[in-house]
N, C-alpha and C. Protein backbone atom coordinates (compact mmCIF):
# COMPACT_ATOMS: atom_id res chain seq x y z
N UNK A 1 0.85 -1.17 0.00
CA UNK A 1 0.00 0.00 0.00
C UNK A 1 0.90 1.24 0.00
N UNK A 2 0.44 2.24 -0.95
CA UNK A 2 1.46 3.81 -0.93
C UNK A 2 0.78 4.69 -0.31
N UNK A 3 0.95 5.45 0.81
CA UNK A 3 0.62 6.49 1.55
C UNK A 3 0.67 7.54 0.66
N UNK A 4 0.04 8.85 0.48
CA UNK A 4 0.05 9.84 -0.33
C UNK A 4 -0.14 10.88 0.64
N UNK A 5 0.87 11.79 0.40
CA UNK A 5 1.36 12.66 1.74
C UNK A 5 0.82 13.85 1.19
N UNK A 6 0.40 14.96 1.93
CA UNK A 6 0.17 16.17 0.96
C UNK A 6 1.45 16.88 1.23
N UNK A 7 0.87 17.85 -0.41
CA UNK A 7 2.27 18.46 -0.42
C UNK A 7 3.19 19.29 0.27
N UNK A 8 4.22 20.05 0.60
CA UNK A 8 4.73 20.68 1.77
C UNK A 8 4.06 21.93 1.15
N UNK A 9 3.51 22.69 2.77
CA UNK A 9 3.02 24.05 2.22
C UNK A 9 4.15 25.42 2.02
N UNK A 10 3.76 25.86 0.95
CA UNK A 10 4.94 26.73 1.11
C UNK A 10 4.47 28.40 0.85
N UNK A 11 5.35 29.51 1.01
CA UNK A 11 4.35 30.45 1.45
C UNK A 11 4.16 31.42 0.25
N UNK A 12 3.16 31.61 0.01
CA UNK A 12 2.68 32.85 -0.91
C UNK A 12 3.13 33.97 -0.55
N UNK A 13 3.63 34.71 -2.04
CA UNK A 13 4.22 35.56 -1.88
C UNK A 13 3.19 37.10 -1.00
N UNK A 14 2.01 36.40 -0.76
CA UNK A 14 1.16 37.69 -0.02
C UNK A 14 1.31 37.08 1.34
N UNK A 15 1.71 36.07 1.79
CA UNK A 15 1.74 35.90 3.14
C UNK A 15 2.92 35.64 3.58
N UNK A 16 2.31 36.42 5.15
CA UNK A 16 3.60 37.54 5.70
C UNK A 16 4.33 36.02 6.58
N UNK A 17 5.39 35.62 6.46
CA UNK A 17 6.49 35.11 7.51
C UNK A 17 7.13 36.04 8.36
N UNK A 18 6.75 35.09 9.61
CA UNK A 18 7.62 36.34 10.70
C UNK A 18 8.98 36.08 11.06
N UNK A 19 9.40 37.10 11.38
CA UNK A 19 11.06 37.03 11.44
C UNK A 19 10.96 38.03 12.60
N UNK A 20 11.99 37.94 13.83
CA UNK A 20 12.51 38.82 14.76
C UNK A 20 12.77 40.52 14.18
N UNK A 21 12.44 41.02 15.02
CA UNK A 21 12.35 42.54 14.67
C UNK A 21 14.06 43.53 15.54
N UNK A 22 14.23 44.33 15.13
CA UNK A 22 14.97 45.30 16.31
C UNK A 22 14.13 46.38 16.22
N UNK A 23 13.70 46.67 17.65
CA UNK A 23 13.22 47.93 17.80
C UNK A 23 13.82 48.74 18.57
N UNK A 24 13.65 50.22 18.36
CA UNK A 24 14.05 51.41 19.49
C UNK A 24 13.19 52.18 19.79
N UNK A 25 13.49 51.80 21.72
CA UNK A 25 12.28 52.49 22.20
C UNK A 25 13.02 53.59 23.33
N UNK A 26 12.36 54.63 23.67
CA UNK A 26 12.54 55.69 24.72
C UNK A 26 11.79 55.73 25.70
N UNK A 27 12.30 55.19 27.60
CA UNK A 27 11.12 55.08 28.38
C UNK A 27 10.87 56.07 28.25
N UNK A 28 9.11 56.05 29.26
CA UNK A 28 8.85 57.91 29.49
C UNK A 28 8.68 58.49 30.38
N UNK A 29 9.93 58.35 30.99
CA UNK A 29 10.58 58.94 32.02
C UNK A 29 10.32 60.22 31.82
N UNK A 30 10.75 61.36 31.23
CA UNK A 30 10.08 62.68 30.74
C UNK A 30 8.75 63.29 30.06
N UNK A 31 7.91 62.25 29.79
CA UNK A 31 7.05 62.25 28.84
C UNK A 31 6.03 62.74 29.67
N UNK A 32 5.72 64.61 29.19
CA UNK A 32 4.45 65.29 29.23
C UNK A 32 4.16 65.96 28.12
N UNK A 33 2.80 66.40 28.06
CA UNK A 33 2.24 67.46 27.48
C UNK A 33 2.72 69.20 27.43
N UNK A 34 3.44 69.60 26.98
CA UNK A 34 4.09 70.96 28.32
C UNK A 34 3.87 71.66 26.22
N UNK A 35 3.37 71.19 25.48
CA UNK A 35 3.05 72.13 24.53
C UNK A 35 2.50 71.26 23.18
N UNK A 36 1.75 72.05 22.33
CA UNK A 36 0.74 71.64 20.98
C UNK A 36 1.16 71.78 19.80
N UNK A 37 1.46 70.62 19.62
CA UNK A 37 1.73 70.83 17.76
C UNK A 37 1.38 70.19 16.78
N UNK A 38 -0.11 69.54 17.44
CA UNK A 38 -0.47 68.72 16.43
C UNK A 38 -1.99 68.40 17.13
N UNK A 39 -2.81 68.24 16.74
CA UNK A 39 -4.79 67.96 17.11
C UNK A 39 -4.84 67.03 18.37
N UNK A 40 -3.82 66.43 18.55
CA UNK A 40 -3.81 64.87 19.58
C UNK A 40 -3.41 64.98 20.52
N UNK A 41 -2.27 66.35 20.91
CA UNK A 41 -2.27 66.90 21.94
C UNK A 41 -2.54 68.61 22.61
N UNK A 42 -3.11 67.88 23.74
CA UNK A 42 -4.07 69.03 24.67
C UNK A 42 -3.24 69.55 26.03
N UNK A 43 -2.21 70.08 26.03
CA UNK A 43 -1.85 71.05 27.20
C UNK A 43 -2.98 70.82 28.79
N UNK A 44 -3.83 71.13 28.29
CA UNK A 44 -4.86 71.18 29.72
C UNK A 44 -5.53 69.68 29.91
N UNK A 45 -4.83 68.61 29.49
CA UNK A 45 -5.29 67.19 29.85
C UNK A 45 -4.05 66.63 30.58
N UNK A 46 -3.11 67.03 30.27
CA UNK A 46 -1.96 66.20 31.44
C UNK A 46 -1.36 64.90 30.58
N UNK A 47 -0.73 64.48 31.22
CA UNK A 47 -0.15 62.85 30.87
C UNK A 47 0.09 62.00 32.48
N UNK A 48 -0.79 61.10 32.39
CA UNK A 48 -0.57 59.89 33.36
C UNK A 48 0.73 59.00 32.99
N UNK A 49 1.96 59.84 34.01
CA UNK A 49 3.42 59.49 33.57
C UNK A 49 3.58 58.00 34.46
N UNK A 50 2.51 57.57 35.34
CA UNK A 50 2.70 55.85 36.47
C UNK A 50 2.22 55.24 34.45
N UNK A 51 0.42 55.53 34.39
CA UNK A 51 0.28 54.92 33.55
C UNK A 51 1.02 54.46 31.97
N UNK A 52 1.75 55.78 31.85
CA UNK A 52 2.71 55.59 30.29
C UNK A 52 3.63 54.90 30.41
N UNK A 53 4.04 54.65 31.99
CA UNK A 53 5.73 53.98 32.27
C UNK A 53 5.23 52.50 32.42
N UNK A 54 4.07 52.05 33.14
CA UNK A 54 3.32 50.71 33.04
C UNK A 54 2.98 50.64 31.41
N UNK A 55 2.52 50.87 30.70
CA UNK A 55 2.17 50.57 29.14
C UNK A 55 3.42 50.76 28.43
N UNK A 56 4.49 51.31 28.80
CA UNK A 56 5.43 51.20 28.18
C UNK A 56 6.59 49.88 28.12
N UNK A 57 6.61 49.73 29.74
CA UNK A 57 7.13 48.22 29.91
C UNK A 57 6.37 47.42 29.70
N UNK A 58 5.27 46.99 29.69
CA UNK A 58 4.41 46.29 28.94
C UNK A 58 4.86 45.93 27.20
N UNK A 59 4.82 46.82 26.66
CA UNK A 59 4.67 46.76 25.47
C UNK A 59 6.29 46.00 24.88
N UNK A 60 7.27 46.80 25.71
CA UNK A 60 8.93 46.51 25.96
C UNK A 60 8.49 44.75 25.64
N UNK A 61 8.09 44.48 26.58
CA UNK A 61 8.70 43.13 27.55
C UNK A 61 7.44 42.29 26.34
N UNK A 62 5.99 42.40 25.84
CA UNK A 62 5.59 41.92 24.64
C UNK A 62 6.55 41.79 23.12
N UNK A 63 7.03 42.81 23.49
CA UNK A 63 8.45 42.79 21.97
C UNK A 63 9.37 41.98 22.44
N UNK A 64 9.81 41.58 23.57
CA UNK A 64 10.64 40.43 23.74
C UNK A 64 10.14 39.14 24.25
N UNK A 65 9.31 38.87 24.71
CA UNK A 65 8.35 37.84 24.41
C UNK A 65 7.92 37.48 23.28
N UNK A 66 8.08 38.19 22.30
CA UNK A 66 7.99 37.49 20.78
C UNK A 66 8.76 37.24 19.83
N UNK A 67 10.15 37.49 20.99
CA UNK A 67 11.25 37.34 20.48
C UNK A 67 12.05 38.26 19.26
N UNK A 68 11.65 39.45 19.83
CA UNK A 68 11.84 40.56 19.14
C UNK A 68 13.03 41.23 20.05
N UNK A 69 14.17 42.38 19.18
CA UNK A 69 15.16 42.92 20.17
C UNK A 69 14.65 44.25 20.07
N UNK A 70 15.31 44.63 21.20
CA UNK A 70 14.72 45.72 21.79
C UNK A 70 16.01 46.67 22.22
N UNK A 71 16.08 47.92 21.91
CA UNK A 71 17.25 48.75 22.46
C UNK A 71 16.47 49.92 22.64
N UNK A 72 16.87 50.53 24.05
CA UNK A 72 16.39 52.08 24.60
C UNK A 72 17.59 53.12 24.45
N UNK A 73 17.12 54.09 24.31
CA UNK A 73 17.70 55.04 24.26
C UNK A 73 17.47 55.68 25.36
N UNK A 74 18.74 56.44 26.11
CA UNK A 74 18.19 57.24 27.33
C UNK A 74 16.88 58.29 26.81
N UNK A 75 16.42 58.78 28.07
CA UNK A 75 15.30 59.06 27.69
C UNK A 75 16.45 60.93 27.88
N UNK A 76 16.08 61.99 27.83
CA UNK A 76 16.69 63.39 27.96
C UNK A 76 15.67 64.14 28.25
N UNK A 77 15.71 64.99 29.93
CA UNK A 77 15.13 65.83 30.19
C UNK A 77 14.76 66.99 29.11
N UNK A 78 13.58 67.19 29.38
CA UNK A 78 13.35 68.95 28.40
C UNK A 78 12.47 68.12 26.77
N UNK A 79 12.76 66.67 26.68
CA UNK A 79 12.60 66.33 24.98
C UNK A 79 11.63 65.62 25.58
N UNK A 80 10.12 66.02 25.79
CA UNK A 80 9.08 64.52 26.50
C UNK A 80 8.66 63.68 24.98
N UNK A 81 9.29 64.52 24.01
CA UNK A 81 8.22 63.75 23.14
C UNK A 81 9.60 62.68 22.31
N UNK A 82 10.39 62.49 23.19
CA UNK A 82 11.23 61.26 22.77
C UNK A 82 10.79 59.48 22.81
N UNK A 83 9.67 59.54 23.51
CA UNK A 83 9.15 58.69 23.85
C UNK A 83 8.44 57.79 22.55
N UNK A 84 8.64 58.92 21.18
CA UNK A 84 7.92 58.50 19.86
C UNK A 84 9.34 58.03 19.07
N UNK A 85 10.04 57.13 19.19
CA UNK A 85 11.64 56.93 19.08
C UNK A 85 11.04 56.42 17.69
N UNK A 86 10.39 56.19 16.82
CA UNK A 86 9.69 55.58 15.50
C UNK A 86 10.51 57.17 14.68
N UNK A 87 10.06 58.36 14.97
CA UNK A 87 10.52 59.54 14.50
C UNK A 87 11.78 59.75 14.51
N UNK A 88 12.53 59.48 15.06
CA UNK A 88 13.94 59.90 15.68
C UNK A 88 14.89 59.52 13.72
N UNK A 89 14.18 58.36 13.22
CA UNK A 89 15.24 58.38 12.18
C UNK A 89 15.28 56.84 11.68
N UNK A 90 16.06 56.64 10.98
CA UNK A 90 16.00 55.31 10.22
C UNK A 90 17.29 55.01 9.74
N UNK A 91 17.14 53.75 9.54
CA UNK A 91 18.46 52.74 8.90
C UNK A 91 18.09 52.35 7.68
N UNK A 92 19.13 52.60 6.82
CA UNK A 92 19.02 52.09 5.31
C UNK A 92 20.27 51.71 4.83
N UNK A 93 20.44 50.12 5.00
CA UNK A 93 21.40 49.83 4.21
C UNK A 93 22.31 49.76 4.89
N UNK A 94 22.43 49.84 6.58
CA UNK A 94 23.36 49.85 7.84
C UNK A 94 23.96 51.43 7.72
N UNK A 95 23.17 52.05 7.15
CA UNK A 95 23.59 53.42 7.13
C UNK A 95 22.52 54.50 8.39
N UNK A 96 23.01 54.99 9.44
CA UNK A 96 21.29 55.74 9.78
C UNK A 96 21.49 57.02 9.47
N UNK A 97 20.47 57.24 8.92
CA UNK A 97 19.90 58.74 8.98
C UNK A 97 19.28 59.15 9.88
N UNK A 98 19.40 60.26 10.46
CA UNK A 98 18.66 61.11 11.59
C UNK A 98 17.43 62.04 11.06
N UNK A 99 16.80 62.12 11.96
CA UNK A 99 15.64 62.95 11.94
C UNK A 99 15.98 64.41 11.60
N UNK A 100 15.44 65.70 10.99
CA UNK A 100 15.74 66.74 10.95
C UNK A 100 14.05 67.38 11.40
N UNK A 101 13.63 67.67 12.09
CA UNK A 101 12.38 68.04 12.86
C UNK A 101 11.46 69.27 12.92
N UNK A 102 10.64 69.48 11.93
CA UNK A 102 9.93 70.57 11.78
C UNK A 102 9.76 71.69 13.09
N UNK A 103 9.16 71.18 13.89
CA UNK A 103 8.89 71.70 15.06
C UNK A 103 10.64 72.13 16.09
N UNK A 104 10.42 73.62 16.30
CA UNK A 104 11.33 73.41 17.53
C UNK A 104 11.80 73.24 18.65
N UNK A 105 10.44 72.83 19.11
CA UNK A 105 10.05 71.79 20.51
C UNK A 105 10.79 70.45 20.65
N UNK A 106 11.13 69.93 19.17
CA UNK A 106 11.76 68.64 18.65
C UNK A 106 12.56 68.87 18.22
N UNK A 107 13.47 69.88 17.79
CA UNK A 107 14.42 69.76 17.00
C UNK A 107 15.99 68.79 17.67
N UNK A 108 15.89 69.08 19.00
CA UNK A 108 17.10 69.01 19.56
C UNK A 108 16.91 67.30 19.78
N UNK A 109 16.28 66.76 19.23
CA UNK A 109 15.63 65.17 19.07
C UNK A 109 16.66 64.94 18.27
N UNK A 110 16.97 65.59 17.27
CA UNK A 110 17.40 64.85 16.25
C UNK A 110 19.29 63.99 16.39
N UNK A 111 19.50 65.11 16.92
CA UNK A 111 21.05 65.31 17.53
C UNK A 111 21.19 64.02 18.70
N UNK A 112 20.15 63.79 19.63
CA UNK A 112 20.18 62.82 20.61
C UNK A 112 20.36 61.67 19.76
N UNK A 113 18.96 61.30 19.09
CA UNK A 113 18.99 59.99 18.16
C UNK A 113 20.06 60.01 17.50
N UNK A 114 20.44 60.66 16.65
CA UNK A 114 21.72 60.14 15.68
C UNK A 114 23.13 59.49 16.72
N UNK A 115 23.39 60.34 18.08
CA UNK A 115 24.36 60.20 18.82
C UNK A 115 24.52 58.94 19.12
């Protein structure tokens, strides 16, 4: 008797295989509201800095639980909105480029990240 095996599945080019990530994140250790430059933030609502530092290690420790790497950057008094480390700049090609930052609430972001 011949067993008939099915075939090995293999993956379409629309479906996603996962592979380990590196991410960079900034606790938010500094992270307030202290000015507006965009619809999403409100000066007179505050930031729950227990709650952002709990959702932040949270989220940390989910990226390495999925076996994802993870590198922080100190966080720098005066810059709260370092905490968005996605902005700070990018790698292309093992080359990084830094952020250059519209706003000058952010500008001095850019200089940290590249460092």
């Amino acid at each position: 008797m011949t067993a008939v095996l099915p075939r090995p599945r293999t993956a379409s080019p629309l479906e996603r295989v996962p592979s380990p990530r590196r991410y960079l994140m900034c606790r938010p250790e500094h992270f307030e509201v202290s000015y507006a430059i965009n619809p999403w933030m409100d000066v007179a609502l505050g930031v729950d800095r227990d709650l952002a530092l709990r959702q932040w290690d949270t989220l940390r420790q989910t990226y390495l639980d999925l076996g994802h790497e993870v590198e922080v950057i100190p966080a720098v008094p005066g810059l709260p909105d370092m905490v968005f480390a996605a902005n700070g700049g990018l790698v292309v090609e093992g080359r990084a480029l830094g952020a250059r930052f519209t706003h000058a609430e952010r500008r001095a972001e850019g200089p940290a990240y590249l460092a």
